[in-house]
PDB file of N, CA and C in Angstrom:
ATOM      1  N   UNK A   1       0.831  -1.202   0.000  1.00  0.00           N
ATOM      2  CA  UNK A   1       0.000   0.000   0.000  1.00  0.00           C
ATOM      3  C   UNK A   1       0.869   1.257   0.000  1.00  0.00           C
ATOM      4  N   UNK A   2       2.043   1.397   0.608  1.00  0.00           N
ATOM      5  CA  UNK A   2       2.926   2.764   0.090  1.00  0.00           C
ATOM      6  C   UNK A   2       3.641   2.573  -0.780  1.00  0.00           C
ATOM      7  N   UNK A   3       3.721   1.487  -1.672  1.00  0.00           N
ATOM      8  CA  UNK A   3       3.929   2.263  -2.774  1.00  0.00           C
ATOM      9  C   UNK A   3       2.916   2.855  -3.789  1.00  0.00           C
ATOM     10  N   UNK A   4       1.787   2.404  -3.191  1.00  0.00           N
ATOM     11  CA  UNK A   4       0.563   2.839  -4.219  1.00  0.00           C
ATOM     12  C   UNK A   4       0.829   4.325  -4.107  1.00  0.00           C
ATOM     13  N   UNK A   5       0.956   4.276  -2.511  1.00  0.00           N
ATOM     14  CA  UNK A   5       0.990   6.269  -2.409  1.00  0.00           C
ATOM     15  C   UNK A   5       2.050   6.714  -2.536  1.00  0.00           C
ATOM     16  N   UNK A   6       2.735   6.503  -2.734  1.00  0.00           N
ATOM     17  CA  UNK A   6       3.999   6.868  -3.460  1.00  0.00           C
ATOM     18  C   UNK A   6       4.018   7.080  -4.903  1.00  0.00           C
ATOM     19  N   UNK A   7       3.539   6.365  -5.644  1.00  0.00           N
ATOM     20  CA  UNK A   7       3.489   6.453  -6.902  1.00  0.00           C
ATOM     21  C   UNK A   7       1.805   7.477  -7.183  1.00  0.00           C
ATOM     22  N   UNK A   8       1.116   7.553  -6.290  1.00  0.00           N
ATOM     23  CA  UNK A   8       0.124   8.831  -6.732  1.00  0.00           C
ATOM     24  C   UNK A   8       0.239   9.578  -6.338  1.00  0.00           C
ATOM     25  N   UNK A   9       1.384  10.176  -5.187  1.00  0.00           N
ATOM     26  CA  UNK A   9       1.602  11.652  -5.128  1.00  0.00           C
ATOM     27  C   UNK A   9       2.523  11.763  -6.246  1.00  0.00           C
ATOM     28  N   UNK A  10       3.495  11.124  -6.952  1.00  0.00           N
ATOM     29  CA  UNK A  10       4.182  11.251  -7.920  1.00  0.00           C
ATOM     30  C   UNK A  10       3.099  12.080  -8.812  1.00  0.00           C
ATOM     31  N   UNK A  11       2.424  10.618  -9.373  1.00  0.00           N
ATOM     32  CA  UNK A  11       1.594  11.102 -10.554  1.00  0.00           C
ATOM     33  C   UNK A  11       0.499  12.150 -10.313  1.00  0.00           C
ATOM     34  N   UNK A  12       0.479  12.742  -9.254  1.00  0.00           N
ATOM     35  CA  UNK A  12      -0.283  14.196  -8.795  1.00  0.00           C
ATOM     36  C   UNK A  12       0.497  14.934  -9.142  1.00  0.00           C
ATOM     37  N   UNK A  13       1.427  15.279  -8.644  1.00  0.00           N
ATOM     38  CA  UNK A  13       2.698  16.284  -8.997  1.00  0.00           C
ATOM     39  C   UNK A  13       2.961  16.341 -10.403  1.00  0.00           C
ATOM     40  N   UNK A  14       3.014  15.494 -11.042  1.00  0.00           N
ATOM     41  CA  UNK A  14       3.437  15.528 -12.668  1.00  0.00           C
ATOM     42  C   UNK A  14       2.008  15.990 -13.132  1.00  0.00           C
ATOM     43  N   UNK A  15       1.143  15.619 -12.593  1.00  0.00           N
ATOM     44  CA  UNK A  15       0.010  16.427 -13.518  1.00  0.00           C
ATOM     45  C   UNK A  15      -0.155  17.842 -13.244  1.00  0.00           C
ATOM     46  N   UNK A  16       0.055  17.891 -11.859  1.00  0.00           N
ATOM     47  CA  UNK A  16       0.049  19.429 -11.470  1.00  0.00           C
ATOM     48  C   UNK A  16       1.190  20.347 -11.788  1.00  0.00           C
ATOM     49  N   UNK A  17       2.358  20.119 -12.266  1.00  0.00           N
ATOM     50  CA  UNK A  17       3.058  20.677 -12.766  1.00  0.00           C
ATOM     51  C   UNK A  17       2.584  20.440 -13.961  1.00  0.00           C
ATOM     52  N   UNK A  18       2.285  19.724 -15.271  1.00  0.00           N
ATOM     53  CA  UNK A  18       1.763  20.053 -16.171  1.00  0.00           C
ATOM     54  C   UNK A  18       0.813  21.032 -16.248  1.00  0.00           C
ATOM     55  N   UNK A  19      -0.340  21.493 -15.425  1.00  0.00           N
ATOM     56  CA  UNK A  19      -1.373  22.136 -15.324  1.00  0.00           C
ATOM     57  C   UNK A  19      -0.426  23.380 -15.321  1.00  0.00           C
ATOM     58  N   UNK A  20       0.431  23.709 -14.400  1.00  0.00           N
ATOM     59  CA  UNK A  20       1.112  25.414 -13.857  1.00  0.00           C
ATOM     60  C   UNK A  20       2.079  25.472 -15.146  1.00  0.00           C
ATOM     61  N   UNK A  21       2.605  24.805 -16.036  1.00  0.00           N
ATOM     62  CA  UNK A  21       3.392  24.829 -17.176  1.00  0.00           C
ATOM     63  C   UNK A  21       2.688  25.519 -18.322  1.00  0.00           C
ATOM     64  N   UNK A  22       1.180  24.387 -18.558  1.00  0.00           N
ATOM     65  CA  UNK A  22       0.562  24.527 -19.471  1.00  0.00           C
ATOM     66  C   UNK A  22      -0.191  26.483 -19.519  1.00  0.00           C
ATOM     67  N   UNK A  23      -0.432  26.413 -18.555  1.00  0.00           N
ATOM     68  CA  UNK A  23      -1.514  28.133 -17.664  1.00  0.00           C
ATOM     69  C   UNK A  23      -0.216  29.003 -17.831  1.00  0.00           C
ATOM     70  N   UNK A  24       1.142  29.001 -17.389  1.00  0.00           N
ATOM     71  CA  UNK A  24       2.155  30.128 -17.853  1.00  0.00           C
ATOM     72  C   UNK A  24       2.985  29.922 -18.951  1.00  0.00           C
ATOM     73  N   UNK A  25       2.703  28.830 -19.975  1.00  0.00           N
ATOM     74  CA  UNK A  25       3.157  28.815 -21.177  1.00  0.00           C
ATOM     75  C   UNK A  25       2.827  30.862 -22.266  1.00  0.00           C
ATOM     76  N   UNK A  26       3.701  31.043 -23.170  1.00  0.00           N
ATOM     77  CA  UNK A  26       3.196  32.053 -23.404  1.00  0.00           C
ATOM     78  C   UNK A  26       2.263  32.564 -24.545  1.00  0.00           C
ATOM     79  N   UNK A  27       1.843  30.868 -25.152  1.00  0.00           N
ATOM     80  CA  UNK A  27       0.777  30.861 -26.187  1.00  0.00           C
ATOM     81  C   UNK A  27      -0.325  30.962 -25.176  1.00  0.00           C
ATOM     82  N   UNK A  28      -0.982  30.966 -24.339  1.00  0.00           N
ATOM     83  CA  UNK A  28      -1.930  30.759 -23.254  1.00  0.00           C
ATOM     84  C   UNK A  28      -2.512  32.333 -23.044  1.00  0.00           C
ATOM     85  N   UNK A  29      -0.940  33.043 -23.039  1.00  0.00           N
ATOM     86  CA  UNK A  29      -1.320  34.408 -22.359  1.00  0.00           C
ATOM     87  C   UNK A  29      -2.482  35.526 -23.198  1.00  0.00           C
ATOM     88  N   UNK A  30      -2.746  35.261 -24.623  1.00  0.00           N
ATOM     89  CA  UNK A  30      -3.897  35.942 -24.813  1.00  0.00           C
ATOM     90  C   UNK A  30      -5.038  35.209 -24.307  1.00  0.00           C
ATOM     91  N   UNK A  31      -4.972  34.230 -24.453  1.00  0.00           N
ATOM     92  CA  UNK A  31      -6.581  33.881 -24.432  1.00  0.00           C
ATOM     93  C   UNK A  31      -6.620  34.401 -22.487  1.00  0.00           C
ATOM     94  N   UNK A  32      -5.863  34.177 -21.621  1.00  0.00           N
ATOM     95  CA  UNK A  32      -6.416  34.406 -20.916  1.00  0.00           C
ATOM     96  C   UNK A  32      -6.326  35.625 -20.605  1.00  0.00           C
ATOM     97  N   UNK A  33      -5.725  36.500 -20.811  1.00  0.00           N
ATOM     98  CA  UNK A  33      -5.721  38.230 -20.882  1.00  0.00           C
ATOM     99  C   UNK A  33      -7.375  38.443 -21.261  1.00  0.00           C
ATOM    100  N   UNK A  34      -7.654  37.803 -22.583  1.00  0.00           N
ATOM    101  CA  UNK A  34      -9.072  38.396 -23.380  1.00  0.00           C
ATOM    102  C   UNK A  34     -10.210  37.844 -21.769  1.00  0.00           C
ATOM    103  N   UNK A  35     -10.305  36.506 -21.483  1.00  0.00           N
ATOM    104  CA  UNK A  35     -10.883  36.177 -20.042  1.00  0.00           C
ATOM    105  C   UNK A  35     -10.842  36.894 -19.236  1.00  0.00           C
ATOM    106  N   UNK A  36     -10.004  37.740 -18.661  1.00  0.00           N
ATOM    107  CA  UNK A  36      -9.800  38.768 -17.625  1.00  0.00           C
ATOM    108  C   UNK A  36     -10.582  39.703 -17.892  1.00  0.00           C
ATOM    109  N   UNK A  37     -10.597  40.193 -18.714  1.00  0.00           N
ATOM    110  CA  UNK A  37     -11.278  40.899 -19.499  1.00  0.00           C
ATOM    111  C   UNK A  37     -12.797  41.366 -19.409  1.00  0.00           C
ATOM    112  N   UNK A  38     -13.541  40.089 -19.927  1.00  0.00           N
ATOM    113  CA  UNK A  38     -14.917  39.807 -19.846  1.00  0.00           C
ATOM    114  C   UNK A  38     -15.757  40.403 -18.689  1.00  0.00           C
ATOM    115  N   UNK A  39     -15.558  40.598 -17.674  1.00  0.00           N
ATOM    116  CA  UNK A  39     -16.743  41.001 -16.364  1.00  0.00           C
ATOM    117  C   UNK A  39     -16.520  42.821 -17.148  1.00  0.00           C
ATOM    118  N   UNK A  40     -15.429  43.559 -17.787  1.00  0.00           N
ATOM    119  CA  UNK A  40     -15.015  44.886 -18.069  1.00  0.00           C
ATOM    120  C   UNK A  40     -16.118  44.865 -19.252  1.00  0.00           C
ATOM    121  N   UNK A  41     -15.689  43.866 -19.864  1.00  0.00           N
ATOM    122  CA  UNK A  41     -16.040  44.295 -21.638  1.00  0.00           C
ATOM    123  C   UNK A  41     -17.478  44.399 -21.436  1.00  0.00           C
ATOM    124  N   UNK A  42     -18.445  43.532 -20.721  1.00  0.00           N
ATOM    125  CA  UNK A  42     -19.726  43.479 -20.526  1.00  0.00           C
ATOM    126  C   UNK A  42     -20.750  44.279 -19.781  1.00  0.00           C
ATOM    127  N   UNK A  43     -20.055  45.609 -19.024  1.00  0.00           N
ATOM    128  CA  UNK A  43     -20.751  46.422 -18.047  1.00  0.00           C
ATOM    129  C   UNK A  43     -20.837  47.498 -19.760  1.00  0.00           C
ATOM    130  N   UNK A  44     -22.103  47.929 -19.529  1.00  0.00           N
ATOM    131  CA  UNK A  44     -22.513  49.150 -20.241  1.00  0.00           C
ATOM    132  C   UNK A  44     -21.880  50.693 -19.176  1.00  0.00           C
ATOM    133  N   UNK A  45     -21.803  51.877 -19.894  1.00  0.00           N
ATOM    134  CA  UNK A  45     -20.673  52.611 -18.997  1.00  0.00           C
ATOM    135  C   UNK A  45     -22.221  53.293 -18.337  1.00  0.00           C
ATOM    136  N   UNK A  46     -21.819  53.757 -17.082  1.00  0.00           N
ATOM    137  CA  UNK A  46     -22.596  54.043 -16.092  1.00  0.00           C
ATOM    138  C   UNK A  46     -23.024  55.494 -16.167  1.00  0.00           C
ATOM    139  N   UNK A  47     -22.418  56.108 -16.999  1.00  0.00           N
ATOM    140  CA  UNK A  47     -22.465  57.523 -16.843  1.00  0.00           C
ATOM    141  C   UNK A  47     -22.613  57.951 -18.761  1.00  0.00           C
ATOM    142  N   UNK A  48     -23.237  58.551 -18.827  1.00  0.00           N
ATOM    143  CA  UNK A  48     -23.304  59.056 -19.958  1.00  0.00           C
ATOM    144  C   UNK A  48     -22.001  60.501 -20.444  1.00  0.00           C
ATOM    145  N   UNK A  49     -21.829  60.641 -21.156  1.00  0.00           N
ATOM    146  CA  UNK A  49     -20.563  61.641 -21.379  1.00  0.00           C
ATOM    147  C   UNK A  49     -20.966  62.916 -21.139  1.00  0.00           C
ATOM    148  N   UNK A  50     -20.015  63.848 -20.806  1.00  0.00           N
ATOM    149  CA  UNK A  50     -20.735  65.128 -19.844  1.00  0.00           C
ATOM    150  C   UNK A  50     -21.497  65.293 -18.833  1.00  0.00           C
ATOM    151  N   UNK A  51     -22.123  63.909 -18.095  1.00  0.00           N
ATOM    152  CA  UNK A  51     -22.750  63.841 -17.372  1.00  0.00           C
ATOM    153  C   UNK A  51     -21.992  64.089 -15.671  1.00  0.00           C
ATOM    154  N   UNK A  52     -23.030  65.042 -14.786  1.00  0.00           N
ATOM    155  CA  UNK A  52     -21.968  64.552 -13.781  1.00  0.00           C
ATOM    156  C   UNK A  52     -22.253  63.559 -12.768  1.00  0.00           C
ATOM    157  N   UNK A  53     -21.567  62.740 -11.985  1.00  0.00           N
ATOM    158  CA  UNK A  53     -22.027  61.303 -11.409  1.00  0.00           C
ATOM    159  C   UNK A  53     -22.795  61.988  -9.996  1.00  0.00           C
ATOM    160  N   UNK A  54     -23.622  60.781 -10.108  1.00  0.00           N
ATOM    161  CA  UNK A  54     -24.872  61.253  -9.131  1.00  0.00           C
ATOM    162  C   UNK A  54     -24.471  60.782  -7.961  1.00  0.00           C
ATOM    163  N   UNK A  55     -25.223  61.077  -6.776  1.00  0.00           N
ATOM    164  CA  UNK A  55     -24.389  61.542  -5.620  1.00  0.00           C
ATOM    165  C   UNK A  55     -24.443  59.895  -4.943  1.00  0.00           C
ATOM    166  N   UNK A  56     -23.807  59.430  -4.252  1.00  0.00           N
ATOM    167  CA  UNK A  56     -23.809  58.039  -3.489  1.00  0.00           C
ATOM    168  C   UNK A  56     -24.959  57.557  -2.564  1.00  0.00           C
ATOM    169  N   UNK A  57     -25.591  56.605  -3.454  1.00  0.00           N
ATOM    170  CA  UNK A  57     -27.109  56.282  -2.654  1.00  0.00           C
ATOM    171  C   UNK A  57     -28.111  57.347  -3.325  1.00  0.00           C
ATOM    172  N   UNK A  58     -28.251  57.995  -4.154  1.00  0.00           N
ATOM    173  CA  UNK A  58     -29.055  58.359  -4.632  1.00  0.00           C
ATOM    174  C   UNK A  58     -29.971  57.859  -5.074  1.00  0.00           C
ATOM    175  N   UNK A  59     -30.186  56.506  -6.043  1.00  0.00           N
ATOM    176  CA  UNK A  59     -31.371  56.075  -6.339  1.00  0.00           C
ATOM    177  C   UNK A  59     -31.615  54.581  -5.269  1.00  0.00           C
ATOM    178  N   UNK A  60     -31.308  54.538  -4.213  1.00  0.00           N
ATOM    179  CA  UNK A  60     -31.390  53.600  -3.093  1.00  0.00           C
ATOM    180  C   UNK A  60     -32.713  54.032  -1.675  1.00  0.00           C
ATOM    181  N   UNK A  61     -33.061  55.315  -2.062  1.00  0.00           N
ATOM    182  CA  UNK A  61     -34.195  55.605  -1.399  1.00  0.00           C
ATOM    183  C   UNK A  61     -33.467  56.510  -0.333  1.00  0.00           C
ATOM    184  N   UNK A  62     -34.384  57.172   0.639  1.00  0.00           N
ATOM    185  CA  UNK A  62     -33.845  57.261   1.725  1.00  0.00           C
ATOM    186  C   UNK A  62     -32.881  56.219   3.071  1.00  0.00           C
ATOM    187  N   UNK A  63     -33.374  55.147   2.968  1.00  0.00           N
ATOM    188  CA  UNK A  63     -32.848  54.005   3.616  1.00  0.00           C
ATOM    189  C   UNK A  63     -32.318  54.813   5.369  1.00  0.00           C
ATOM    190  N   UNK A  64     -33.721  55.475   5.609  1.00  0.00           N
ATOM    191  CA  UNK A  64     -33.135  56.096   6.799  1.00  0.00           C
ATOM    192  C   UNK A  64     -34.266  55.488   8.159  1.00  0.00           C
ATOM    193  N   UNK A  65     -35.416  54.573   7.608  1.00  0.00           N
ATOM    194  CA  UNK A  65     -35.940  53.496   8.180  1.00  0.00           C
ATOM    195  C   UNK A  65     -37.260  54.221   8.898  1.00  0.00           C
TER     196      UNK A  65
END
């Protein structure tokens, strides 16, 4: 039985270093740059241009109970 576990923390480690190899290889780095990305690219902008930003809690009600 230790060598079973011996030989699967091995073969954990070799996969998991494949995984951290494969993720900082530098063909990788656009696609995941463009991923980072996504939560930015998808917000519509909050403020219209010339506009000036409205004051904090403004459309949240009074919330004074």
């Amino acid at each position: 039985m230790s060598d079973f576990h011996s030989w699967w923390t091995v073969a954990v480690l070799v996969v998991f270093l494949a995984i951290v190899i494969w993720a900082w290889s530098g063909r990788r780095h656009e696609d995941f740059e463009q991923a980072a990305r996504i939560p930015l690219d998808d917000d519509e902008p909050l403020l219209e241009p010339g506009r000036a930003r409205p004051a904090r809690g403004a459309n949240k009600g009074s919330g004074n109970g």
